[in-house]
PDB file of N, CA and C in Angstrom:
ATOM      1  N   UNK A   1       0.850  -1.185   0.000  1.00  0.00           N
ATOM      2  CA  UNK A   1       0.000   0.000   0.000  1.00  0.00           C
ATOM      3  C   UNK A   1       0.887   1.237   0.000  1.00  0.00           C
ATOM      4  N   UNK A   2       0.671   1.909  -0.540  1.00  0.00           N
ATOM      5  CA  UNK A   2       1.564   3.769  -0.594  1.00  0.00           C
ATOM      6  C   UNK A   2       0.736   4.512   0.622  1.00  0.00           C
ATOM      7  N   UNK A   3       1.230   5.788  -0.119  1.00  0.00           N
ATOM      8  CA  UNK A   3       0.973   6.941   0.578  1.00  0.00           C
ATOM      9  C   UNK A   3      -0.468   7.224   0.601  1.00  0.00           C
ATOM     10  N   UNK A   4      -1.078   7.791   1.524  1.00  0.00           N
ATOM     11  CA  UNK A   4      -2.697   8.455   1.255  1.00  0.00           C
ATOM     12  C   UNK A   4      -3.078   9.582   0.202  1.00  0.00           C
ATOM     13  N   UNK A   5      -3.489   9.479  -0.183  1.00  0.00           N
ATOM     14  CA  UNK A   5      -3.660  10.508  -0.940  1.00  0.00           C
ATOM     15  C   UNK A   5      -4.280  11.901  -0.115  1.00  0.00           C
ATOM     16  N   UNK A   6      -3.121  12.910   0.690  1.00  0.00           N
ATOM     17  CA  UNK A   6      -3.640  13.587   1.190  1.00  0.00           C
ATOM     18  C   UNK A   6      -4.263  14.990   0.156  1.00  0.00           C
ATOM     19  N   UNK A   7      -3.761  15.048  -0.500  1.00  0.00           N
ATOM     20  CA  UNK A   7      -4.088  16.120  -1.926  1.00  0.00           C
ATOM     21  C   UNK A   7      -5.914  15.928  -2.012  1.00  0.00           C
ATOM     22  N   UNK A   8      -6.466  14.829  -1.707  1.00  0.00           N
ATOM     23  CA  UNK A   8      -7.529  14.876  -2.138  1.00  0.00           C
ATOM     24  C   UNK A   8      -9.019  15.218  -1.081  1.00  0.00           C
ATOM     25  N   UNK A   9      -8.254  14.440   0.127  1.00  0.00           N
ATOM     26  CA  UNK A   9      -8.536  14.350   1.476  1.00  0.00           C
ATOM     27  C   UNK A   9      -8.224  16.127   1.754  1.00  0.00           C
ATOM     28  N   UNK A  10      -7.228  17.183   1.439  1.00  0.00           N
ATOM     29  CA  UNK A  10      -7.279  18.106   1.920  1.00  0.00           C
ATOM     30  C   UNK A  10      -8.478  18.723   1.006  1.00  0.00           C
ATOM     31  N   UNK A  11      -8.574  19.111  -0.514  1.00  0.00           N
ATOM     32  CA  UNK A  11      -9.765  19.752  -1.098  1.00  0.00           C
ATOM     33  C   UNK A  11     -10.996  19.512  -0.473  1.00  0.00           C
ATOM     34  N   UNK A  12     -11.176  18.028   0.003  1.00  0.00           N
ATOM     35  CA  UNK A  12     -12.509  17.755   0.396  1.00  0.00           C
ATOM     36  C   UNK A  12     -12.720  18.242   1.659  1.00  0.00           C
ATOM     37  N   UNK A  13     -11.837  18.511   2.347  1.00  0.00           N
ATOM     38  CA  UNK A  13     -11.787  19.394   3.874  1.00  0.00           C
ATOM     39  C   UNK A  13     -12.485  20.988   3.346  1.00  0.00           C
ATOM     40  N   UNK A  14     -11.183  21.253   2.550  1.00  0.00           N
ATOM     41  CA  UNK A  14     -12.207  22.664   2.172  1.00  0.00           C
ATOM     42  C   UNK A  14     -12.569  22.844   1.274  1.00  0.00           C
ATOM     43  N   UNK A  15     -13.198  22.500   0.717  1.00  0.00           N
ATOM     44  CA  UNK A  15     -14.867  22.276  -0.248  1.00  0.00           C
ATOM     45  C   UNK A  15     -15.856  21.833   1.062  1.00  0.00           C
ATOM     46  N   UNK A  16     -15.562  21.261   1.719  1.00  0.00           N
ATOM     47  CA  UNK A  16     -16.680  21.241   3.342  1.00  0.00           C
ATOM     48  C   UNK A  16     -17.854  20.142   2.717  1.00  0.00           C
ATOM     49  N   UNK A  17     -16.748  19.036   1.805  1.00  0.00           N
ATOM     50  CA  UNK A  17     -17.759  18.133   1.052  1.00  0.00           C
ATOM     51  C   UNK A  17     -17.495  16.836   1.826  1.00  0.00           C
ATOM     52  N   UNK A  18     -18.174  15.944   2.702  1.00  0.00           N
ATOM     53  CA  UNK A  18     -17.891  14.853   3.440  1.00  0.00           C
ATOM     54  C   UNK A  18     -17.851  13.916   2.456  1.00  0.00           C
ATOM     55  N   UNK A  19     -17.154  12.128   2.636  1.00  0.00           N
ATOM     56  CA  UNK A  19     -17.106  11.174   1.890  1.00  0.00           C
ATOM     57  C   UNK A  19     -18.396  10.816   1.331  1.00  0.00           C
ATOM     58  N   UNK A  20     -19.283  11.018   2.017  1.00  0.00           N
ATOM     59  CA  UNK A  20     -20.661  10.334   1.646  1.00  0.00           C
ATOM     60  C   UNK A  20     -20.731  11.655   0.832  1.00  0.00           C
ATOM     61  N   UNK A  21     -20.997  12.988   0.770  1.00  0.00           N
ATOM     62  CA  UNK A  21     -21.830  13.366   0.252  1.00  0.00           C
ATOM     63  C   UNK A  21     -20.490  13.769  -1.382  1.00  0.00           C
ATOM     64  N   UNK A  22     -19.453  13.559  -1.083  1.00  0.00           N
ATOM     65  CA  UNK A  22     -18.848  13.268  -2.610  1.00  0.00           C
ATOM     66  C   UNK A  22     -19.245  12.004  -3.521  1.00  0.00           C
ATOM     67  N   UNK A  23     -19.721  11.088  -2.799  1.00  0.00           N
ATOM     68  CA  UNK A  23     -20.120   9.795  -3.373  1.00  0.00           C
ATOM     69  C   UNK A  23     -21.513   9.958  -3.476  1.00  0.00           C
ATOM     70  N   UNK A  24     -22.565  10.764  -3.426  1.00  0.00           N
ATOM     71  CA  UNK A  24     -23.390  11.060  -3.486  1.00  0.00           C
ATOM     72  C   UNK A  24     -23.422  11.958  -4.891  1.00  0.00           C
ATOM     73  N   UNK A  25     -23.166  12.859  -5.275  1.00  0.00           N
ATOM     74  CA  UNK A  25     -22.543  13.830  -5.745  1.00  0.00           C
ATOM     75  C   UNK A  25     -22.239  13.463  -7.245  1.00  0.00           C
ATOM     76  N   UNK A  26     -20.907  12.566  -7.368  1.00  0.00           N
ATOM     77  CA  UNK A  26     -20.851  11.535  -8.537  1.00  0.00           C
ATOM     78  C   UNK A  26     -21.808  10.992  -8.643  1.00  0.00           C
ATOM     79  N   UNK A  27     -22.711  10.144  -7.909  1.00  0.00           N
ATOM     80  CA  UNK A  27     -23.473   9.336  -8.333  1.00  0.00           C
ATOM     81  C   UNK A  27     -24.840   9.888  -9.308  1.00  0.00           C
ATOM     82  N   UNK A  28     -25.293  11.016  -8.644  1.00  0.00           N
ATOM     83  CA  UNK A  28     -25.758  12.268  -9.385  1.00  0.00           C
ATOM     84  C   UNK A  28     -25.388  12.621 -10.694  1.00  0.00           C
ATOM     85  N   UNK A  29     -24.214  12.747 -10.495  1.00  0.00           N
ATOM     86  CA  UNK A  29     -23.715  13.529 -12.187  1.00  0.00           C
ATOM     87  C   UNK A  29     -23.644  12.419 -13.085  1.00  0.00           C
ATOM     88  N   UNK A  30     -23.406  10.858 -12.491  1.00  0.00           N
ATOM     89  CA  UNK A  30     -23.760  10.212 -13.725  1.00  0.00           C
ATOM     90  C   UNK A  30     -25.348   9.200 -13.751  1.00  0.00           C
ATOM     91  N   UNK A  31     -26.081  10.118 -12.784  1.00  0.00           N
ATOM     92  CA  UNK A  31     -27.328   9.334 -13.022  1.00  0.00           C
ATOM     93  C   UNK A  31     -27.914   8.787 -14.449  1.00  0.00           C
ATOM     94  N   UNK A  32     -27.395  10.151 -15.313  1.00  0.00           N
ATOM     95  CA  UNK A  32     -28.157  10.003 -16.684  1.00  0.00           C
ATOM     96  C   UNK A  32     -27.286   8.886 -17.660  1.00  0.00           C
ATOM     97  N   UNK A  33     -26.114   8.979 -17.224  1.00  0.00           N
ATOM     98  CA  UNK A  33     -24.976   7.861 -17.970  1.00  0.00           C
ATOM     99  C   UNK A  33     -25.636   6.622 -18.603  1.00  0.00           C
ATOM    100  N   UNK A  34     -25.137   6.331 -19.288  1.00  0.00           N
ATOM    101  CA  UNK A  34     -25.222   4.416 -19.715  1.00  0.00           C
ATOM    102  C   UNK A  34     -24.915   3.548 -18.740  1.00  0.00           C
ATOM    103  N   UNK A  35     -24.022   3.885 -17.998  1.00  0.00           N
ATOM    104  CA  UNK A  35     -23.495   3.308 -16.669  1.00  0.00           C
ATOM    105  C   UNK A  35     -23.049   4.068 -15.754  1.00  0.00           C
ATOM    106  N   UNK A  36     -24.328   4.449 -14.646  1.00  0.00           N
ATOM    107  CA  UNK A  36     -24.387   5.173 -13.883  1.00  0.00           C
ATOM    108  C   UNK A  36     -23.754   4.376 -12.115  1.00  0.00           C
ATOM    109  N   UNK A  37     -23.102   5.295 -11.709  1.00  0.00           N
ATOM    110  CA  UNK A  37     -22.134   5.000 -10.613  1.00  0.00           C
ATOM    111  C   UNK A  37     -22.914   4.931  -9.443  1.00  0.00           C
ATOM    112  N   UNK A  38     -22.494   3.960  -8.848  1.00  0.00           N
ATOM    113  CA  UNK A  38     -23.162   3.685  -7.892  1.00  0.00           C
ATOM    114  C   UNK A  38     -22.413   3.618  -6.236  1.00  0.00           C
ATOM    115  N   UNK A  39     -21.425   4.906  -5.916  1.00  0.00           N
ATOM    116  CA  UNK A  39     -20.163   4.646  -5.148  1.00  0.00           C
ATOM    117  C   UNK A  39     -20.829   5.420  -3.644  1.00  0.00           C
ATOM    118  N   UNK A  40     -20.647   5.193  -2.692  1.00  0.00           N
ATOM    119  CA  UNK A  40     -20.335   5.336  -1.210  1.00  0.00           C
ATOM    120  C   UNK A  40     -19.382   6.199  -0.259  1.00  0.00           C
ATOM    121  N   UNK A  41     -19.920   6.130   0.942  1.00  0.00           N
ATOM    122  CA  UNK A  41     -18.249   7.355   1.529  1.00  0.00           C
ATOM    123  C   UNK A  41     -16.914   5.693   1.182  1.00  0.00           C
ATOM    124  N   UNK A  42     -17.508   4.257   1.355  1.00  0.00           N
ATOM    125  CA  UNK A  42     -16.082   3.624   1.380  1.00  0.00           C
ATOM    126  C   UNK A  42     -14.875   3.651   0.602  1.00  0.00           C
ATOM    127  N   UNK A  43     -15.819   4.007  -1.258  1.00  0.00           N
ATOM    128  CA  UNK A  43     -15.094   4.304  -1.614  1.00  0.00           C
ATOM    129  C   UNK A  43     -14.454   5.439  -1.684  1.00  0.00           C
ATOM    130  N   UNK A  44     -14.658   6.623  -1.230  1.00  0.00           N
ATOM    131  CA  UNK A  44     -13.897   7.614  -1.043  1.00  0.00           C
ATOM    132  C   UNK A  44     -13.039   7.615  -0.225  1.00  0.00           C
ATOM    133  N   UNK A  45     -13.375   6.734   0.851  1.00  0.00           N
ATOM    134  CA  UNK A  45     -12.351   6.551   2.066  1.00  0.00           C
ATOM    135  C   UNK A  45     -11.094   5.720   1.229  1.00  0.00           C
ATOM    136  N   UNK A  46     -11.577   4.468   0.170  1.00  0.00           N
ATOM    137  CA  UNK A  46     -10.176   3.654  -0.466  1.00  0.00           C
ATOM    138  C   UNK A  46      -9.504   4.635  -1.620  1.00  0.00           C
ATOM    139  N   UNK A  47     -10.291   5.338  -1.995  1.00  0.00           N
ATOM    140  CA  UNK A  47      -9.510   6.506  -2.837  1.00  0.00           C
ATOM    141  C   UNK A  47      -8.267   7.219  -1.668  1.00  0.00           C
ATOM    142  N   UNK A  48      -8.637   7.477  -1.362  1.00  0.00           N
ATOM    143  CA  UNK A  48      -7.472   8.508  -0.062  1.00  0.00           C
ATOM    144  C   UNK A  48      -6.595   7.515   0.758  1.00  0.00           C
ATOM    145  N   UNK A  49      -7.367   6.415   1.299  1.00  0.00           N
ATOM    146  CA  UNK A  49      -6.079   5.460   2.170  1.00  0.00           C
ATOM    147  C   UNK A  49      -5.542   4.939   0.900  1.00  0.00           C
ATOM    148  N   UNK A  50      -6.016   4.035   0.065  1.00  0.00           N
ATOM    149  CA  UNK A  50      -5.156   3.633  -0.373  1.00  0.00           C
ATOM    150  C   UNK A  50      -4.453   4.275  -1.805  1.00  0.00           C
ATOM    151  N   UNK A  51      -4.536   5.267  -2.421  1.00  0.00           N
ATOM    152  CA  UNK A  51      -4.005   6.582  -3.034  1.00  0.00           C
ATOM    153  C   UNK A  51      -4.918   5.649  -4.239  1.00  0.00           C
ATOM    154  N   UNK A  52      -5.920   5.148  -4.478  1.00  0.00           N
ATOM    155  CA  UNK A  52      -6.471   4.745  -5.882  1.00  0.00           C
ATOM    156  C   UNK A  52      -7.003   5.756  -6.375  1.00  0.00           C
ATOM    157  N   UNK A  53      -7.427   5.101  -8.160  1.00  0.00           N
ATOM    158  CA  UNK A  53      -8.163   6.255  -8.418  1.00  0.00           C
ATOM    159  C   UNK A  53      -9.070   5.486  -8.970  1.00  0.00           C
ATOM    160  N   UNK A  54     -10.251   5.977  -8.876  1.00  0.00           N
ATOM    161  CA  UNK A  54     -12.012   5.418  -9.444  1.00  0.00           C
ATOM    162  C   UNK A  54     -11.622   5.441 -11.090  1.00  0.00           C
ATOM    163  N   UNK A  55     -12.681   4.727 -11.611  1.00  0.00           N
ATOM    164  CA  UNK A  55     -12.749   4.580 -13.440  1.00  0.00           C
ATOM    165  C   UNK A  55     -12.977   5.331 -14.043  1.00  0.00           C
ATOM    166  N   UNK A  56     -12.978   5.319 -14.985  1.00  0.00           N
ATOM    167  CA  UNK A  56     -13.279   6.015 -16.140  1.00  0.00           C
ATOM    168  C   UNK A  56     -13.798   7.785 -16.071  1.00  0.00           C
ATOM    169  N   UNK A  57     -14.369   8.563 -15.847  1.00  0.00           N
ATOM    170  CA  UNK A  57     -14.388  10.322 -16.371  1.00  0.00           C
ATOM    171  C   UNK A  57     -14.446  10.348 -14.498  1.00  0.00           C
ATOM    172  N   UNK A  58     -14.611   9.540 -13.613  1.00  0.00           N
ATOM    173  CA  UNK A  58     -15.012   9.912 -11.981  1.00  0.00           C
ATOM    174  C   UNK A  58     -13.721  10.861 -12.204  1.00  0.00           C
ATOM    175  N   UNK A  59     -12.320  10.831 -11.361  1.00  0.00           N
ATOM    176  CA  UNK A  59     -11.692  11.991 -11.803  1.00  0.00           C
ATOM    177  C   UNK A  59     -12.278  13.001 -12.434  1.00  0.00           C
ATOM    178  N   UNK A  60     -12.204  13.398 -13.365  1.00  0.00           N
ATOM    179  CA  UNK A  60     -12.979  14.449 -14.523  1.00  0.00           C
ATOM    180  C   UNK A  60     -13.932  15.031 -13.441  1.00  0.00           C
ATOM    181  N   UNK A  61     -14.881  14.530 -13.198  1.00  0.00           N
ATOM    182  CA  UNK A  61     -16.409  14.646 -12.428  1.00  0.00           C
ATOM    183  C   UNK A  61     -15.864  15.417 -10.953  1.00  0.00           C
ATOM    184  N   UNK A  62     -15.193  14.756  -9.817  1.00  0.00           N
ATOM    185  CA  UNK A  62     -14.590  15.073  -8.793  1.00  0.00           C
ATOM    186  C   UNK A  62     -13.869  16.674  -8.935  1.00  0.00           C
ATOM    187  N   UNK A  63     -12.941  16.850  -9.784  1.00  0.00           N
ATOM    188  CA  UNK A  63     -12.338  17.849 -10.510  1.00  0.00           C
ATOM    189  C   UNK A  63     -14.071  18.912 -10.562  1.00  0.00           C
ATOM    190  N   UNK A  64     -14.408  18.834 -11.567  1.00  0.00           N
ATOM    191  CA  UNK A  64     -15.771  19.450 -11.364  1.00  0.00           C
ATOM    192  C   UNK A  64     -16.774  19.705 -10.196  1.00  0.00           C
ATOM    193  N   UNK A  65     -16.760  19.038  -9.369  1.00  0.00           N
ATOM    194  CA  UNK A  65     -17.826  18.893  -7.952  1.00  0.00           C
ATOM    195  C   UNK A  65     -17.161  19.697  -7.218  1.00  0.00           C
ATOM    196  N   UNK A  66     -15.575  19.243  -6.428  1.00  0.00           N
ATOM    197  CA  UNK A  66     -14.914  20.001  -5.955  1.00  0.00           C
ATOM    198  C   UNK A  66     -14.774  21.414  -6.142  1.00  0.00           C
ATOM    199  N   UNK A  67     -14.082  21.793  -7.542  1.00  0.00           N
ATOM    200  CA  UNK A  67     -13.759  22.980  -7.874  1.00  0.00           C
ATOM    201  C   UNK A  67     -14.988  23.677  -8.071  1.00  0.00           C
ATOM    202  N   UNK A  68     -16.274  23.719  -8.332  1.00  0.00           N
ATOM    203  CA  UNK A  68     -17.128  24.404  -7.841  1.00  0.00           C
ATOM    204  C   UNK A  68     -17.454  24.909  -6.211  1.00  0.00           C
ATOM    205  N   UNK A  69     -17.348  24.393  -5.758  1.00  0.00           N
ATOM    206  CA  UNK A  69     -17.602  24.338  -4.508  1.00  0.00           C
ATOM    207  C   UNK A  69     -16.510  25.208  -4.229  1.00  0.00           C
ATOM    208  N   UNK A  70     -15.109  24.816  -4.328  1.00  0.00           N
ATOM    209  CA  UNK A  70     -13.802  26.301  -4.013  1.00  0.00           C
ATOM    210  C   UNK A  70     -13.515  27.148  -4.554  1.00  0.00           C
ATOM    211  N   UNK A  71     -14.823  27.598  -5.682  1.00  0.00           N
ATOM    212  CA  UNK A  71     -14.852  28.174  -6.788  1.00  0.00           C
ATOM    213  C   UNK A  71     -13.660  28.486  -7.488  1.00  0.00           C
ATOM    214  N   UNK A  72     -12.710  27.165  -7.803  1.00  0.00           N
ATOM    215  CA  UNK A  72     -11.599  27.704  -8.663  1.00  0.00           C
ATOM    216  C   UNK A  72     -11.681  26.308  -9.621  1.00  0.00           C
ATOM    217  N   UNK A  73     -10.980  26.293 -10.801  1.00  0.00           N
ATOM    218  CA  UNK A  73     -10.633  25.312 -11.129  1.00  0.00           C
ATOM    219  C   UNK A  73      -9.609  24.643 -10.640  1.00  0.00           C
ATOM    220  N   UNK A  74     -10.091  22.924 -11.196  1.00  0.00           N
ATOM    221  CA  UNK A  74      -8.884  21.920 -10.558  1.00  0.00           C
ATOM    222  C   UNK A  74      -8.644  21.118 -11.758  1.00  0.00           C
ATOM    223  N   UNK A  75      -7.281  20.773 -11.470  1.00  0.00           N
ATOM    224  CA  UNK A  75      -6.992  19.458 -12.409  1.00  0.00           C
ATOM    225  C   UNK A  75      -6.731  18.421 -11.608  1.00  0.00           C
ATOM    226  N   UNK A  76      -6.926  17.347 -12.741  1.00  0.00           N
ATOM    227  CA  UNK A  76      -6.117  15.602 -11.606  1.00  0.00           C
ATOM    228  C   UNK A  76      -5.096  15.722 -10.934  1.00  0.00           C
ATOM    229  N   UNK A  77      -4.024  16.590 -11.261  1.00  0.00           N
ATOM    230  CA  UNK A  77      -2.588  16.459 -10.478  1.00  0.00           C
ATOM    231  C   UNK A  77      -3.010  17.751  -9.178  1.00  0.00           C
ATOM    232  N   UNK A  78      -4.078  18.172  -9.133  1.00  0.00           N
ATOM    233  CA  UNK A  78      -4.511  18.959  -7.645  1.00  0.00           C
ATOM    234  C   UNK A  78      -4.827  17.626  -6.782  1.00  0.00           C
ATOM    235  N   UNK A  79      -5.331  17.280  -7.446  1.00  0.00           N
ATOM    236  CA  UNK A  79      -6.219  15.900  -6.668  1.00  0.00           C
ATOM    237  C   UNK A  79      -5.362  14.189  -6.238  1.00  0.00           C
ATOM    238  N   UNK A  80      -4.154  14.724  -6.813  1.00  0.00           N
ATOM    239  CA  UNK A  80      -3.468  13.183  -6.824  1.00  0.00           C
ATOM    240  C   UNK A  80      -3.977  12.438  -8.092  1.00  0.00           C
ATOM    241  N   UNK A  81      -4.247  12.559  -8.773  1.00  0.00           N
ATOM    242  CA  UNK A  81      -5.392  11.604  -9.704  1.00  0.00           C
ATOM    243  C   UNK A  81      -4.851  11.267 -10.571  1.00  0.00           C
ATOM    244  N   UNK A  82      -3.200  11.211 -11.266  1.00  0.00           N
ATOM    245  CA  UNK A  82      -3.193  11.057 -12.479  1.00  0.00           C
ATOM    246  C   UNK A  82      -2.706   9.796 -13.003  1.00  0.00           C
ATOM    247  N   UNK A  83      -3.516   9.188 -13.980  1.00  0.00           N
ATOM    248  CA  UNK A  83      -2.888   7.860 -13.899  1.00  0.00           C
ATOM    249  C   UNK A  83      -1.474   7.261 -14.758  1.00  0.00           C
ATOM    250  N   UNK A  84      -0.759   6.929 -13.862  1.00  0.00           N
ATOM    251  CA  UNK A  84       0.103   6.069 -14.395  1.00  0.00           C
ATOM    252  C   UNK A  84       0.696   5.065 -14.764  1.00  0.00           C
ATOM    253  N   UNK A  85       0.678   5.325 -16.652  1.00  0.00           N
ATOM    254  CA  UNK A  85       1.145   4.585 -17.693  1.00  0.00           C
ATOM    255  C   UNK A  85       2.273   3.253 -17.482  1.00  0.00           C
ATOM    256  N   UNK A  86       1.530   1.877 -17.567  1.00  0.00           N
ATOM    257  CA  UNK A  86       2.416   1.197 -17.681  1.00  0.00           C
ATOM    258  C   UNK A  86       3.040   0.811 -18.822  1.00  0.00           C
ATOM    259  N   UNK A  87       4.650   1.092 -19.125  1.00  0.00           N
ATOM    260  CA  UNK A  87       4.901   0.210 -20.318  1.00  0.00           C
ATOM    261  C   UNK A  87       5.565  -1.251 -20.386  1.00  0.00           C
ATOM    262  N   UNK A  88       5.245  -1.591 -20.977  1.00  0.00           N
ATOM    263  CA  UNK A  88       6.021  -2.868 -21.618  1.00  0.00           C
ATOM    264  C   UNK A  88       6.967  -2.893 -22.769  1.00  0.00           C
ATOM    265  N   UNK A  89       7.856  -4.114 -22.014  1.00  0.00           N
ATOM    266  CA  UNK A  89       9.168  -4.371 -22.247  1.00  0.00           C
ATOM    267  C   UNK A  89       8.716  -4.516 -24.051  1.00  0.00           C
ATOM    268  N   UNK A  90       9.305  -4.519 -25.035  1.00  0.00           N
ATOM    269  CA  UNK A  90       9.317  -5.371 -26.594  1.00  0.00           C
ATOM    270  C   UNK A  90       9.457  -6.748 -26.159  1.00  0.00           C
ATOM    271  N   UNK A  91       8.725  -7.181 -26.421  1.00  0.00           N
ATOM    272  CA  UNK A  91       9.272  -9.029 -26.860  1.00  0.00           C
ATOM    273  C   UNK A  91      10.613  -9.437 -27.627  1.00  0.00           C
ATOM    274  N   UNK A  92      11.188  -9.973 -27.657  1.00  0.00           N
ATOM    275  CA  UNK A  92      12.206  -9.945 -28.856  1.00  0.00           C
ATOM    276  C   UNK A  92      13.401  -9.423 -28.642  1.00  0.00           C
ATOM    277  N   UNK A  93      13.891  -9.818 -29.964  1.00  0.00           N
ATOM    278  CA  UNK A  93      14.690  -8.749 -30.568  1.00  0.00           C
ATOM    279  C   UNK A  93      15.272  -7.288 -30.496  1.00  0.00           C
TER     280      UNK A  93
END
């Protein structure tokens, strides 16, 4: 396990947005989706202990929820969020 993700854990301190009601929040913005999210304070709590990051546009969305709320904009690297690229070795030659 790494580090916590305190970067994300601090915005949500001041945005004055609790785990539940960020997981609330997402779940909202993708009500209308094709595949609408269905996430909890737990997972917000395994986002921050264990430094993960949720699927597909959640980032994106969080970035949006948050930064309204501190009325500034945010990007993923405010948030800890950015994902990193694994490469692979060539086969071969």
């Amino acid at each position: 396990m790494g580090e916590p993700n305190i970067l994300l854990d601090s915005l949500l301190s001041e945005a004055g947005i609790s785990h539940a009601g960020l997981a609330a929040r997402i779940n909202a913005a993708t009500s209308t989706a094709r595949r609408p999210t269905r996430y909890d304070h737990t997972a917000v709590v395994r986002w921050i202990r264990d430094n993960a990051i949720p699927r597909g546009d959640v980032p994106e969305i969080i970035c949006e929820i948050v930064g309204a709320k501190v009325g500034r904009s945010l990007s993923l690297s405010d948030f800890g969020m950015i994902r990193r690229t694994r490469h692979r070795a060539a086969a071969g030659g």
